[in-house]
N, C-alpha and C. Protein backbone atom coordinates (compact mmCIF):
# COMPACT_ATOMS: atom_id res chain seq x y z
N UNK A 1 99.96 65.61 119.07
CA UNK A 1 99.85 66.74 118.14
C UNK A 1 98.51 67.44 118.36
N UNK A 2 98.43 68.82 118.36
CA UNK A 2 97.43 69.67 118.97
C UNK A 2 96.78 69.96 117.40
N UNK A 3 95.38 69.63 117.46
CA UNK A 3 94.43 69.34 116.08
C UNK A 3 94.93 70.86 115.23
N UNK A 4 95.05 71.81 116.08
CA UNK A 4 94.73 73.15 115.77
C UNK A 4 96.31 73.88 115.02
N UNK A 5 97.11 72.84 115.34
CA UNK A 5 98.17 73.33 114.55
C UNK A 5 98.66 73.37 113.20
N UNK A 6 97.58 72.94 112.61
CA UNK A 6 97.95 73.04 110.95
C UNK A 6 96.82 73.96 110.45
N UNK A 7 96.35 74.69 111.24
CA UNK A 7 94.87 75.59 110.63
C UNK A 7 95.72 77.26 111.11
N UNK A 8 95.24 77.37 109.73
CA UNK A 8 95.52 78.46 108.91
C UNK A 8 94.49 79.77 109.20
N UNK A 9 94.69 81.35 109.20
CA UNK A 9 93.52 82.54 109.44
C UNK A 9 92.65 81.93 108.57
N UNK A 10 92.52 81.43 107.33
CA UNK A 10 91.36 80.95 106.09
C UNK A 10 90.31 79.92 106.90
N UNK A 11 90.92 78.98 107.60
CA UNK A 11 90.02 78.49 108.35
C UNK A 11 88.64 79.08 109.29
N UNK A 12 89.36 79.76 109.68
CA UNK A 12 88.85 80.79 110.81
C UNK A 12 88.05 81.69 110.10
N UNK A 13 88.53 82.60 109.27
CA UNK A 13 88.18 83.97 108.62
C UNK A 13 87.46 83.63 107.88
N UNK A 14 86.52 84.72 107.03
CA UNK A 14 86.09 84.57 106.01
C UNK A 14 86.66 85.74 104.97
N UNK A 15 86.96 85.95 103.60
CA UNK A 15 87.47 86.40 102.95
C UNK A 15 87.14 88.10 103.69
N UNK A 16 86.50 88.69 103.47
CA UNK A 16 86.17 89.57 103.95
C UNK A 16 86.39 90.19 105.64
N UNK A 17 86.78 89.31 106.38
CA UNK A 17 86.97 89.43 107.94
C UNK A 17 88.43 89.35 107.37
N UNK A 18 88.70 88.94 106.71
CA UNK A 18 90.68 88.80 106.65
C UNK A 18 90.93 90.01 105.56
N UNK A 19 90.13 90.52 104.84
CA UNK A 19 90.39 91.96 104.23
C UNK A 19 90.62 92.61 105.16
N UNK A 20 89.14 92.71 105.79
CA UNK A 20 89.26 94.20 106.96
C UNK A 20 90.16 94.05 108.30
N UNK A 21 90.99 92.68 108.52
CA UNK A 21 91.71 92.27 109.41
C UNK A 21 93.30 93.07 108.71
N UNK A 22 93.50 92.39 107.55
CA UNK A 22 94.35 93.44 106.64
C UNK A 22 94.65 94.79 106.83
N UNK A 23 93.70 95.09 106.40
CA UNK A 23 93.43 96.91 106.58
C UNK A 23 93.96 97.50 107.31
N UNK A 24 93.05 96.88 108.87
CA UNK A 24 93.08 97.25 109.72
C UNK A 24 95.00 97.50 110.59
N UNK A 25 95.55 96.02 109.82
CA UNK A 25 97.10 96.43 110.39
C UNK A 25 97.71 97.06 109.82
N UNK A 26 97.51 97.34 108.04
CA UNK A 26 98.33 98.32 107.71
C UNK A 26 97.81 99.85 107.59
N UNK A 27 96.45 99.77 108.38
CA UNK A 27 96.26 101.33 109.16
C UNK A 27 97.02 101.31 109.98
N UNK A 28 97.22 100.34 110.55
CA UNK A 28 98.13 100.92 112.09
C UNK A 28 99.45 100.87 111.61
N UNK A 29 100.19 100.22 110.88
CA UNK A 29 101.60 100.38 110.37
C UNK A 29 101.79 102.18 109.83
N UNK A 30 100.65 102.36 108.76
CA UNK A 30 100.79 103.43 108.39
C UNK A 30 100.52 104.87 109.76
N UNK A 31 100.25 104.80 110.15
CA UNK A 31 100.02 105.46 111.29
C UNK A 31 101.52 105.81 112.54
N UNK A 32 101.73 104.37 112.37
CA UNK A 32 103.36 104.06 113.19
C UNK A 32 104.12 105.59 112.64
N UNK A 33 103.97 104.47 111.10
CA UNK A 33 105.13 105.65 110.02
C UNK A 33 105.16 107.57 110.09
N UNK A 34 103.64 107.39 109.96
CA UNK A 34 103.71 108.56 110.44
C UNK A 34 104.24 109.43 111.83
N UNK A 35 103.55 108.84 112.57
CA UNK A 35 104.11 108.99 113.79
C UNK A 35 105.73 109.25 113.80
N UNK A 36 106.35 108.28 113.24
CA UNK A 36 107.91 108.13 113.44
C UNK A 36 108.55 109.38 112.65
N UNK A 37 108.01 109.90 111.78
CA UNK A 37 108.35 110.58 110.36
C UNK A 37 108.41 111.95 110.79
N UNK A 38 107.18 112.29 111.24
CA UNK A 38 106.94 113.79 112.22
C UNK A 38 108.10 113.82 113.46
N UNK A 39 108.28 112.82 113.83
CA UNK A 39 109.46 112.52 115.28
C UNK A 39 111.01 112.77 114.53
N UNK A 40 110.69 111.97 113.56
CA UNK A 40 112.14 112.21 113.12
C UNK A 40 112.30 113.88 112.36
N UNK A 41 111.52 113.96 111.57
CA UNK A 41 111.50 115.58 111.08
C UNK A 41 111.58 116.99 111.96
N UNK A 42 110.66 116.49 112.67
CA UNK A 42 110.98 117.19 114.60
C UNK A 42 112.77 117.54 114.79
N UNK A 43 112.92 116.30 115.29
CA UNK A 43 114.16 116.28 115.47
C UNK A 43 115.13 116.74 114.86
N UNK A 44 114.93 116.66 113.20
CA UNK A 44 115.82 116.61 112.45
C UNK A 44 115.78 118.95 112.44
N UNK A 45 114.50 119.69 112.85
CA UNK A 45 114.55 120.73 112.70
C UNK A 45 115.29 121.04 114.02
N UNK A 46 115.45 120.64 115.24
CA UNK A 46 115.85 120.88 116.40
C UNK A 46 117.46 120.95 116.36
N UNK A 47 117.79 119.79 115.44
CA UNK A 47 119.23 120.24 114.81
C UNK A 47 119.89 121.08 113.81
N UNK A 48 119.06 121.35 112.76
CA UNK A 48 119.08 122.47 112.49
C UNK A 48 119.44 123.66 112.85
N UNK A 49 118.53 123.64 114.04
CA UNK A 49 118.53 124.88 115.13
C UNK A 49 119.97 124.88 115.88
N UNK A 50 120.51 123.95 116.04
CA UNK A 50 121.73 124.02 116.43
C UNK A 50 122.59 124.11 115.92
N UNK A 51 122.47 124.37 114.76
CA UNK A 51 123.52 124.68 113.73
C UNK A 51 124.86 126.07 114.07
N UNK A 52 123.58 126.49 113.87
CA UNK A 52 124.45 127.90 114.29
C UNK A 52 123.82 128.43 115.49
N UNK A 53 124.26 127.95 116.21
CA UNK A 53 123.97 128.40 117.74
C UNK A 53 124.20 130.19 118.35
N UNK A 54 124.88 130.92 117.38
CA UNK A 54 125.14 132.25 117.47
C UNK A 54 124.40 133.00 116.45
N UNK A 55 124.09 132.70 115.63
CA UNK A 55 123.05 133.34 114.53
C UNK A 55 122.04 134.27 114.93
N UNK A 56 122.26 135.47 114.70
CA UNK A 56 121.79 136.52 114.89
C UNK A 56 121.63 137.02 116.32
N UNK A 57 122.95 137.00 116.75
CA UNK A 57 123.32 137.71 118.01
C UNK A 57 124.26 138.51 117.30
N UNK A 58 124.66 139.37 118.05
CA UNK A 58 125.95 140.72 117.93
C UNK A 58 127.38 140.18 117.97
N UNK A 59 128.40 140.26 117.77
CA UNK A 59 129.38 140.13 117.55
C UNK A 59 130.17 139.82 119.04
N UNK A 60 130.19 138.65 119.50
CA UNK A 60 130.79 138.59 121.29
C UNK A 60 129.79 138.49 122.17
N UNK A 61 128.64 138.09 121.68
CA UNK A 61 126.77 137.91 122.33
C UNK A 61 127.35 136.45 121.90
N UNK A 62 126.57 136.04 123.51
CA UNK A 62 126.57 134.69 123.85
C UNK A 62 124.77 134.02 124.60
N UNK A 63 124.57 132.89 123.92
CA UNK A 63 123.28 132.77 124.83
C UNK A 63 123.25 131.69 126.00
């Protein structure tokens, strides 16, 4: 049995190094989200746009 397998971040960390260890991933989660949110909203206007694919052409106007 390897000594190190029952030790826990508390071992290691100190309250404060495991806050800003915290933080630090759900900055980057939140960041993901964003990321994904703008991608999907993106997208979601690009279909939109395809909605009406003839919209405001002339009557027998094709693009």
């Amino acid at each position: 049995m390897d000594p190190y397998d029952e030790m826990t971040n508390e071992d290691v960390m100190s309250a404060e190094e495991m806050r800003e260890y915290e933080e630090a991933g759900e900055a980057m989660l939140d960041a993901q989200d964003e990321e994904r949110w703008a991608a999907e909203e993106a997208a979601a206007e690009d279909d939109d746009e395809d909605d009406e694919p003839f919209d405001g052409l002339a009557d027998g106007e094709e693009r």
